[in-house]
C-alpha atoms as a PDB file:
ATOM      1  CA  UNK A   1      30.194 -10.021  61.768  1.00  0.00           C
ATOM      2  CA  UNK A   2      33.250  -9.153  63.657  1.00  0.00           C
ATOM      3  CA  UNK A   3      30.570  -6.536  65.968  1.00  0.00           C
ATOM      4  CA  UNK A   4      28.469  -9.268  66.797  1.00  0.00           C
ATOM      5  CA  UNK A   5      31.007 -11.708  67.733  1.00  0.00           C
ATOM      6  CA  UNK A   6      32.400  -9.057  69.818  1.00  0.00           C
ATOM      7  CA  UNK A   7      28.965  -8.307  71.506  1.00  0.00           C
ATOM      8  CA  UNK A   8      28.259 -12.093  71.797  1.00  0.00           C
ATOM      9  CA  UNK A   9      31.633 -12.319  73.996  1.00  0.00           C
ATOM     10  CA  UNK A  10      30.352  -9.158  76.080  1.00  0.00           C
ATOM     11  CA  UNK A  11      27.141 -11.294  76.511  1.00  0.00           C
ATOM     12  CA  UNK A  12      28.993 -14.751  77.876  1.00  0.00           C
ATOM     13  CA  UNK A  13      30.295 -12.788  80.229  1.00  0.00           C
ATOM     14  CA  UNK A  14      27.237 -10.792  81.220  1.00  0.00           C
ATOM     15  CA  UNK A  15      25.719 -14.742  81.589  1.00  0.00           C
ATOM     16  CA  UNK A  16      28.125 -15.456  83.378  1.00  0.00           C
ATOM     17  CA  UNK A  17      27.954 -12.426  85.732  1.00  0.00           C
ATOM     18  CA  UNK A  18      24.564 -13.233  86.112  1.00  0.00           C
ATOM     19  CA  UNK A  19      25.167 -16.806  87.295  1.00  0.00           C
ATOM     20  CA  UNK A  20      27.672 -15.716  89.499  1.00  0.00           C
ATOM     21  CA  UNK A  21      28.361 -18.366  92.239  1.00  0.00           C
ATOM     22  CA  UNK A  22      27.042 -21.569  91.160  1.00  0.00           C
ATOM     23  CA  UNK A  23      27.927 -24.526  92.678  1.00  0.00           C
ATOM     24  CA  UNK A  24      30.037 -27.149  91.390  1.00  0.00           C
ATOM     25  CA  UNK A  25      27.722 -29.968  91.913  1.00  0.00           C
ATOM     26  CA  UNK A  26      27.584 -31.712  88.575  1.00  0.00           C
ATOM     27  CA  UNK A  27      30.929 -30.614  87.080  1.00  0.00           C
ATOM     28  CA  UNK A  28      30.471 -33.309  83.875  1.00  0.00           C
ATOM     29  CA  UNK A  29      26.911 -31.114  82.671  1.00  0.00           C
ATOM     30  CA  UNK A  30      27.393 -30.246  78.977  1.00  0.00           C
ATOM     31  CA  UNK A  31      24.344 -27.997  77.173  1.00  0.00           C
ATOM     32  CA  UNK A  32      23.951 -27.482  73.708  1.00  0.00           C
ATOM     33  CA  UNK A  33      21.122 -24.834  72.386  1.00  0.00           C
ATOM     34  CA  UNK A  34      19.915 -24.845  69.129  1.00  0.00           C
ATOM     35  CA  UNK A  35      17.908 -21.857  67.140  1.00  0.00           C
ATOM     36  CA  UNK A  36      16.039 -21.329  63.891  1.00  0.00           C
ATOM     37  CA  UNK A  37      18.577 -18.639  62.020  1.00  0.00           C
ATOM     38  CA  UNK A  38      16.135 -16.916  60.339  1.00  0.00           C
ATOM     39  CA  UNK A  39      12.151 -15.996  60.955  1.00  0.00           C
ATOM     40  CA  UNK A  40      10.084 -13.385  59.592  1.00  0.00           C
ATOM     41  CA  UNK A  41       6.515 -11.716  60.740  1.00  0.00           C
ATOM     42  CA  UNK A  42       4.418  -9.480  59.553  1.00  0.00           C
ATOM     43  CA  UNK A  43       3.298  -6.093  62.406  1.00  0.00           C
ATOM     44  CA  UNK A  44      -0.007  -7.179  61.708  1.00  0.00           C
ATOM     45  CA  UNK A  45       0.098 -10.394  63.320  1.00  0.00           C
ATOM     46  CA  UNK A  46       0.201  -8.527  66.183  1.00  0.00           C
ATOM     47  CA  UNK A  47       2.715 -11.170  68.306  1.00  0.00           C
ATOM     48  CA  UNK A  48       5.221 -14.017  67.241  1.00  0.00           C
ATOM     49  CA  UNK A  49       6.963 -16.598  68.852  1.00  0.00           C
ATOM     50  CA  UNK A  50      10.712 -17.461  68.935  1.00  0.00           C
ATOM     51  CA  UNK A  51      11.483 -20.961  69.348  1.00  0.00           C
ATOM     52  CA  UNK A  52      14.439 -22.090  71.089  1.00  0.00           C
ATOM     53  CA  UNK A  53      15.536 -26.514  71.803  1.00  0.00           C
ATOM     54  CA  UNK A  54      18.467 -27.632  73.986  1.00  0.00           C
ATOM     55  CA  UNK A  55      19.564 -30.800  74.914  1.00  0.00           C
ATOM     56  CA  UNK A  56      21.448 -31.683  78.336  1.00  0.00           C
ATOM     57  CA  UNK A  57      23.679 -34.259  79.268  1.00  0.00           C
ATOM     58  CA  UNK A  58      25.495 -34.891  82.616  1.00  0.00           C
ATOM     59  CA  UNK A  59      23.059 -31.994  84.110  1.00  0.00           C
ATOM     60  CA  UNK A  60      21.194 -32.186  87.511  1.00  0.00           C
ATOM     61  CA  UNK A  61      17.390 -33.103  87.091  1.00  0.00           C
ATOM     62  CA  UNK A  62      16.936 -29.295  88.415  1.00  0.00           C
ATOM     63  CA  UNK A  63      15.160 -26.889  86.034  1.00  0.00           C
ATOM     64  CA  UNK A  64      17.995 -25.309  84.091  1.00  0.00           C
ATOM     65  CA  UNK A  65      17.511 -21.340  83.820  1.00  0.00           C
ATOM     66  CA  UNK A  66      16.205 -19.444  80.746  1.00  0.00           C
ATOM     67  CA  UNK A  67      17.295 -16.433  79.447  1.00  0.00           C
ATOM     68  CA  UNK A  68      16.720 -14.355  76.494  1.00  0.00           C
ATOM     69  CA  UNK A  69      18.758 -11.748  74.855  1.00  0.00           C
ATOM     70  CA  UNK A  70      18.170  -9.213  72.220  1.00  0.00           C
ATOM     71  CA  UNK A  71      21.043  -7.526  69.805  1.00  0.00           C
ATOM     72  CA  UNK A  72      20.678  -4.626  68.143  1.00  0.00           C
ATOM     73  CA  UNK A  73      23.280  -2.448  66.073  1.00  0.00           C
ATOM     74  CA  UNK A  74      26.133  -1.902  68.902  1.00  0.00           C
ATOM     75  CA  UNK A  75      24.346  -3.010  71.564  1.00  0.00           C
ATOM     76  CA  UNK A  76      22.359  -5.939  73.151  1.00  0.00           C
ATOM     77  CA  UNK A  77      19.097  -5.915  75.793  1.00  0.00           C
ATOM     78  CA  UNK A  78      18.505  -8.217  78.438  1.00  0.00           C
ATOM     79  CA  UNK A  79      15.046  -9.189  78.078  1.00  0.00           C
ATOM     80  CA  UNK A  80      13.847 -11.759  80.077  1.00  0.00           C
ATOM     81  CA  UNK A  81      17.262 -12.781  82.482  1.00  0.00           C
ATOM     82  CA  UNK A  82      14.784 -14.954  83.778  1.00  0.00           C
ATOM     83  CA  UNK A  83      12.506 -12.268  84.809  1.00  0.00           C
ATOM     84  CA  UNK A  84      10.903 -10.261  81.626  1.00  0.00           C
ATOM     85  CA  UNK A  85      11.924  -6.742  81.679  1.00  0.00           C
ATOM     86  CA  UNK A  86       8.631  -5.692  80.153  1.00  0.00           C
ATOM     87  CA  UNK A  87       5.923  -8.547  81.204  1.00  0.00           C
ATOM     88  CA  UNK A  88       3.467  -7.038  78.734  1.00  0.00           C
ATOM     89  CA  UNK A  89       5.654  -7.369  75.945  1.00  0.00           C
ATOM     90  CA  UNK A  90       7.481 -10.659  76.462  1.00  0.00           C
ATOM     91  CA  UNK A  91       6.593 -13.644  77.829  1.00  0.00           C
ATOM     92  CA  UNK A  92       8.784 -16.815  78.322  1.00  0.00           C
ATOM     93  CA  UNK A  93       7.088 -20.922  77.862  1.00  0.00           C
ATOM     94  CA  UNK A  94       9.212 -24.077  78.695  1.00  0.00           C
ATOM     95  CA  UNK A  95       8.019 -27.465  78.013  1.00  0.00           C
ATOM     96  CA  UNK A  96      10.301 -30.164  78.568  1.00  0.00           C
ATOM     97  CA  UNK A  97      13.758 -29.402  76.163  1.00  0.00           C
ATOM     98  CA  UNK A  98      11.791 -26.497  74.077  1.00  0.00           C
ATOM     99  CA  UNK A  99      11.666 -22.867  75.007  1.00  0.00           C
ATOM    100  CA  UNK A 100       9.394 -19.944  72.963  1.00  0.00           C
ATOM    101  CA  UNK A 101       9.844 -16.378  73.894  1.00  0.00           C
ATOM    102  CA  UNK A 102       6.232 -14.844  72.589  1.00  0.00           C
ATOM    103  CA  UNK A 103       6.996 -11.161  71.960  1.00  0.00           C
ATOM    104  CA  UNK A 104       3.401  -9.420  71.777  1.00  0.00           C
ATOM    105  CA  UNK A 105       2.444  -5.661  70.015  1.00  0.00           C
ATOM    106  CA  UNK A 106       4.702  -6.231  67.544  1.00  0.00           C
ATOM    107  CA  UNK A 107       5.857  -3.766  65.423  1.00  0.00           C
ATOM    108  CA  UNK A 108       9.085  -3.306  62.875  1.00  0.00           C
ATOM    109  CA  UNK A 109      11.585  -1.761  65.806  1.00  0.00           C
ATOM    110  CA  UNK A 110      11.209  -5.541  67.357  1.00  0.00           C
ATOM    111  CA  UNK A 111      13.661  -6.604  64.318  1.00  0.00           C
ATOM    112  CA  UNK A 112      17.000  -7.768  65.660  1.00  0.00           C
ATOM    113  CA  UNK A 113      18.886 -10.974  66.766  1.00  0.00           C
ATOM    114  CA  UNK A 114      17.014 -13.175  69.471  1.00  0.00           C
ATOM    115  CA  UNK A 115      19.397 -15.755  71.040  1.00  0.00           C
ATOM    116  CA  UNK A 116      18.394 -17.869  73.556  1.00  0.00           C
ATOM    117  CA  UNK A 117      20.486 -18.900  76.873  1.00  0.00           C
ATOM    118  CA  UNK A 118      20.355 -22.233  79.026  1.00  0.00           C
ATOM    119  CA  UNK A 119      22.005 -22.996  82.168  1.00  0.00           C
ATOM    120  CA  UNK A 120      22.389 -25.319  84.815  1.00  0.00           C
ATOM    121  CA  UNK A 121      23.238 -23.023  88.199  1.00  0.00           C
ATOM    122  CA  UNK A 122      24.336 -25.549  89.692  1.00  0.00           C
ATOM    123  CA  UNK A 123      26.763 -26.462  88.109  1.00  0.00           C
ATOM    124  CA  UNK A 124      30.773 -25.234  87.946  1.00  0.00           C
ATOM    125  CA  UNK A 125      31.392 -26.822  83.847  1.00  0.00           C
ATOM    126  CA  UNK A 126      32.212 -24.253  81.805  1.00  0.00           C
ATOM    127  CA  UNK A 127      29.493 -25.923  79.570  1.00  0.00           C
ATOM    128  CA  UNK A 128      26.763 -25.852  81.470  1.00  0.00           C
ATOM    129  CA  UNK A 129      26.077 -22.734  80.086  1.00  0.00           C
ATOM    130  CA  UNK A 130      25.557 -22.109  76.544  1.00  0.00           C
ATOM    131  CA  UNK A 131      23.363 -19.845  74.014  1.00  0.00           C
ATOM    132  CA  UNK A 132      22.369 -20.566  70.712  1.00  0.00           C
ATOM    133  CA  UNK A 133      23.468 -18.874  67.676  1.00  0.00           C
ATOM    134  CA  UNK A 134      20.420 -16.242  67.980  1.00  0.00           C
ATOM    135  CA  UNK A 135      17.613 -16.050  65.428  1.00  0.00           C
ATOM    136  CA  UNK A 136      17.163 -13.033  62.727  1.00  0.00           C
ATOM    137  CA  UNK A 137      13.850 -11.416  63.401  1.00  0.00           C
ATOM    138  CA  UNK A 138      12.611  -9.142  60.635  1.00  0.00           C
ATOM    139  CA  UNK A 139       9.395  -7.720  61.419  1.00  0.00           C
ATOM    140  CA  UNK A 140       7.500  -5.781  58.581  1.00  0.00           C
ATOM    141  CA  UNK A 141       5.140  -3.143  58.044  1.00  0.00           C
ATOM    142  CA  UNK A 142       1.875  -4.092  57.679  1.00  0.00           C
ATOM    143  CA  UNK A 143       0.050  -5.223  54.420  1.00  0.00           C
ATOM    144  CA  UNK A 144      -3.144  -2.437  54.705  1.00  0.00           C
ATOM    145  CA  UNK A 145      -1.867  -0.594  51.783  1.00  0.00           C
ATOM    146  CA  UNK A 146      -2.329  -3.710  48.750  1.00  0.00           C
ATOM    147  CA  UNK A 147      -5.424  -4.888  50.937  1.00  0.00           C
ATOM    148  CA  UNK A 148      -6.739  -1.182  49.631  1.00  0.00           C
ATOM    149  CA  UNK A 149      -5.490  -1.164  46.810  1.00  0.00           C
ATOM    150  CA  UNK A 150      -7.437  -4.790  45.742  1.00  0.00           C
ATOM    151  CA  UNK A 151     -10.487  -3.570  46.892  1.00  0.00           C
ATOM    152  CA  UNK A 152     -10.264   0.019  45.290  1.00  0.00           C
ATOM    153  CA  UNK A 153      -9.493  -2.139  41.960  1.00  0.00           C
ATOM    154  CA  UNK A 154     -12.579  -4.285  42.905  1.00  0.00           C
ATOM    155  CA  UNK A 155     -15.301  -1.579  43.869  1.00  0.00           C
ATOM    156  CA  UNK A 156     -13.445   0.180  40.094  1.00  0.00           C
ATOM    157  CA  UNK A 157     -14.365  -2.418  38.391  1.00  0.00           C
ATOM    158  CA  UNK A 158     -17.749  -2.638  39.649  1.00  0.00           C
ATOM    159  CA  UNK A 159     -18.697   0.442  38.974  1.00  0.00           C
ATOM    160  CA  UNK A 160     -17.096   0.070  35.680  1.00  0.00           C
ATOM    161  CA  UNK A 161     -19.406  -2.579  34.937  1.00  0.00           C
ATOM    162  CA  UNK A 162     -22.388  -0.643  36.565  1.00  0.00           C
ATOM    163  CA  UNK A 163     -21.702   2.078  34.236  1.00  0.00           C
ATOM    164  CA  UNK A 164     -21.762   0.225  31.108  1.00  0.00           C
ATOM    165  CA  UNK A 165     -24.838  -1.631  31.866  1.00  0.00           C
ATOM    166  CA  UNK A 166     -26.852   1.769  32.523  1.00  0.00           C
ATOM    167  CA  UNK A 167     -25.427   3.355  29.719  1.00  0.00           C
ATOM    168  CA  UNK A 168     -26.098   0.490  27.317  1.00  0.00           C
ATOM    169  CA  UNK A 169     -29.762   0.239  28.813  1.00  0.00           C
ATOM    170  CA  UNK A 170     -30.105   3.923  28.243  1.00  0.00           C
ATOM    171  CA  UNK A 171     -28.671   3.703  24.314  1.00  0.00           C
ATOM    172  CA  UNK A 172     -31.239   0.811  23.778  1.00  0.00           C
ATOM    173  CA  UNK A 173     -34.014   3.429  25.078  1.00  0.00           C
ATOM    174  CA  UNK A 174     -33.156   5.901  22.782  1.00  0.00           C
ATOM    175  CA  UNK A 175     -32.303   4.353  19.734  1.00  0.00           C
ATOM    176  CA  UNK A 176     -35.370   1.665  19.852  1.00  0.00           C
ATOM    177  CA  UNK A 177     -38.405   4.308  18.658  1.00  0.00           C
ATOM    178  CA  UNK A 178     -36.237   5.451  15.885  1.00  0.00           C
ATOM    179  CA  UNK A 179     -35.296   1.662  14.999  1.00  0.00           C
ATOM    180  CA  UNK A 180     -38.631   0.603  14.977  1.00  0.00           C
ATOM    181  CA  UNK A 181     -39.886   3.767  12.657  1.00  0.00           C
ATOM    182  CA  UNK A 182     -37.006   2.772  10.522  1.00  0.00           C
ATOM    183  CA  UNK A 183     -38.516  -0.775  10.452  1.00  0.00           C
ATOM    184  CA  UNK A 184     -42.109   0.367   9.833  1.00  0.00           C
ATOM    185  CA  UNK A 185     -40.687   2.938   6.931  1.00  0.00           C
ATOM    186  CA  UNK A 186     -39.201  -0.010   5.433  1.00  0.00           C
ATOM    187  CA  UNK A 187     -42.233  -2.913   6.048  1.00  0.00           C
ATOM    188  CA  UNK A 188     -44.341   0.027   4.465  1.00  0.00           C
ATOM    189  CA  UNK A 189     -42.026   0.441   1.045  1.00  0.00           C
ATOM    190  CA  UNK A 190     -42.082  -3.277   0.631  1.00  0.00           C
ATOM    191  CA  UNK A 191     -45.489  -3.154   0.975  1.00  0.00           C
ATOM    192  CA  UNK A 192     -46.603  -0.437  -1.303  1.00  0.00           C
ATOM    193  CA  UNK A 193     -43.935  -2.005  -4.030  1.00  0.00           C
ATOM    194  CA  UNK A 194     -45.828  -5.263  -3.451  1.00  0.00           C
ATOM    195  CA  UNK A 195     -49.269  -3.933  -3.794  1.00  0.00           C
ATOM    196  CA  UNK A 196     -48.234  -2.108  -6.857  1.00  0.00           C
ATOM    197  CA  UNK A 197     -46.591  -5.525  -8.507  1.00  0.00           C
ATOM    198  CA  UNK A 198     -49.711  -6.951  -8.203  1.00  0.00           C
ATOM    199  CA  UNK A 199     -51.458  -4.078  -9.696  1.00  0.00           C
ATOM    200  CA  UNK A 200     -49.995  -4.166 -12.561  1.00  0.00           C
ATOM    201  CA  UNK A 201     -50.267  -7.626 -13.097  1.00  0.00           C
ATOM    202  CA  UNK A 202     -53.924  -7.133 -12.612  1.00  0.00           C
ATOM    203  CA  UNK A 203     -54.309  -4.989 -15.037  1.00  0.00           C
ATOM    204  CA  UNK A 204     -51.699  -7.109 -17.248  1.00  0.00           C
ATOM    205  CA  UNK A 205     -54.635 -10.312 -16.868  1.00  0.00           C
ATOM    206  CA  UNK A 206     -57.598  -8.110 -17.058  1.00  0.00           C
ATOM    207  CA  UNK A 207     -56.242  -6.673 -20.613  1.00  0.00           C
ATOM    208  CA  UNK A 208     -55.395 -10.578 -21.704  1.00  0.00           C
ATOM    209  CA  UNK A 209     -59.044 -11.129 -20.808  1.00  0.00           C
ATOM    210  CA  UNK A 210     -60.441  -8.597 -22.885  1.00  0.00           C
ATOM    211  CA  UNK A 211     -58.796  -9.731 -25.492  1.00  0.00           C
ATOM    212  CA  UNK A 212     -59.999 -13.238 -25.426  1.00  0.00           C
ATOM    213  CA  UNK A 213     -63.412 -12.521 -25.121  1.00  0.00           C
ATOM    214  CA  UNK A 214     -63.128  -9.727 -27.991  1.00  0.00           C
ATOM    215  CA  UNK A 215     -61.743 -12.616 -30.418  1.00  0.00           C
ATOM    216  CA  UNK A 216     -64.077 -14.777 -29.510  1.00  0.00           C
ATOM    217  CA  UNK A 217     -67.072 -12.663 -30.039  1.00  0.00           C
ATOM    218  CA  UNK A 218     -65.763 -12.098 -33.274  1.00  0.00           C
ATOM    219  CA  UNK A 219     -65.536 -15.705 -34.650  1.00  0.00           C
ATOM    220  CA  UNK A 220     -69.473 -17.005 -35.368  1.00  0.00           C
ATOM    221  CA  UNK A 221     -69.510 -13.637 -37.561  1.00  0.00           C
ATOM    222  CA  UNK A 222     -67.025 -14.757 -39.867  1.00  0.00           C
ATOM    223  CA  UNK A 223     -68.843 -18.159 -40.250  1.00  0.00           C
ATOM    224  CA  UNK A 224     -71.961 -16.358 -40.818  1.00  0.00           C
ATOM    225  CA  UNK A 225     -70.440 -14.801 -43.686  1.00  0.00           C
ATOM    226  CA  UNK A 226     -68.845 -17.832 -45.309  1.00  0.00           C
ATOM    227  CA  UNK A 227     -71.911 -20.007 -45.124  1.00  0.00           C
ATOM    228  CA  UNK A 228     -74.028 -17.034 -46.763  1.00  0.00           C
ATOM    229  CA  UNK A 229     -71.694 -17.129 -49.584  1.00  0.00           C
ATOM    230  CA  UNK A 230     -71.616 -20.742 -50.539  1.00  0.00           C
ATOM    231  CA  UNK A 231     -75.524 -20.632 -50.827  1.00  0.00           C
ATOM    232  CA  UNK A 232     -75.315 -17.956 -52.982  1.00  0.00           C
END
């Protein structure tokens, strides 16, 4: 903490070095710049956008200036003080009190502290010039890796379930000639154990038949006999 207070006072003065020799026209101009503290991005969003308000009171109606600073470690970059250093990689928008530095082809070595200057040339106050308390950019590595690994443990699964149909479709081939031999082994024992149940009982009624008809060719006979003996 103690660094980047240190840095922060090299970079008041750097402002005002850069402001050098403004006029003391509105003397009463007071500026206060206000910044998210914290913002995160992912590198595959490919750009992000820092957003910075102020507020001015006592100010002329002139455009104040905008400038953007980056810290790092031990050190800080000027990045856009106004001009960009690197107009392909950063890009300043002001509308009205709100400023956005848009920092394209990100990647994770654009992490650092992003603070945002205003100022009023024109004028002498010693607070017409102010920054905000900078905003923590942490930029991280892009997400490819668990997008892979979700659809490796889709298309897995997939053929998982591929497999096991085939395989189950393939058992079912096999075993199905050998079930239904099984089940024509066993329709033909319960047939052949019917057929020879009723057989038997068959034969079982055919012998009661017999029988009948023996006993009752036997009975005019023994009246025969009777009625010759009581004429006698």
């Amino acid at each position: 903490m103690a660094t980047f207070n240190k840095l922060k006072n090299v970079l008041m003065l750097a402002f005002d070095w850069i402001l050098y020799g403004a006029a003391g026209a509105a003397d009463h101009c007071r500026v206060t710049v206000t910044q998210p503290r914290f913002q995160q991005a992912d590198s595959s969003m490919n750009n992000v956008s820092l957003t910075c308000t102020f507020s001015a009171s006592g100010c002329s109606s002139t455009p104040p200036e905008v400038l953007w600073f980056r810290f790092l470690t031990n050190t800080h970059q000027d990045l856009c003080t106004p001009g960009c250093t690197e107009h392909q990689k950063y890009k300043v928008h002001v509308s009205e009190n709100n400023v956005v530095l848009e920092i394209k082809d990100l990647t994770v070595d654009d992490s650092a502290v992003y603070i945002c200057g205003i100022a009023f040339s024109d004028s002498a106050s010693p607070h017409s010039k102010q920054t905000g308390d900078g905003t923590v950019l942490t930029v991280t590595e892009k997400q490819h890796s668990n997008g892979k690994l979700i659809s490796m443990i889709i298309i897995s699964s997939l053929l998982f379930l591929y497999s096991s149909a085939v395989l189950t479709s393939f058992a079912v081939y096999k075993l199905k000639p050998k079930w239904l031999k099984k089940s024509g082994k066993g329709q033909t024992t319960k047939n052949y154990k019917i057929n020879s149940g009723r057989k038997v009982f068959q034969a079982i009624a055919e012998e009661l038949q017999k029988q009948r008809f023996a006993q009752h060719c036997q009975q005019p006979d023994d009246l025969e006999d009777d009625t010759v003996y009581q004429n006698r």
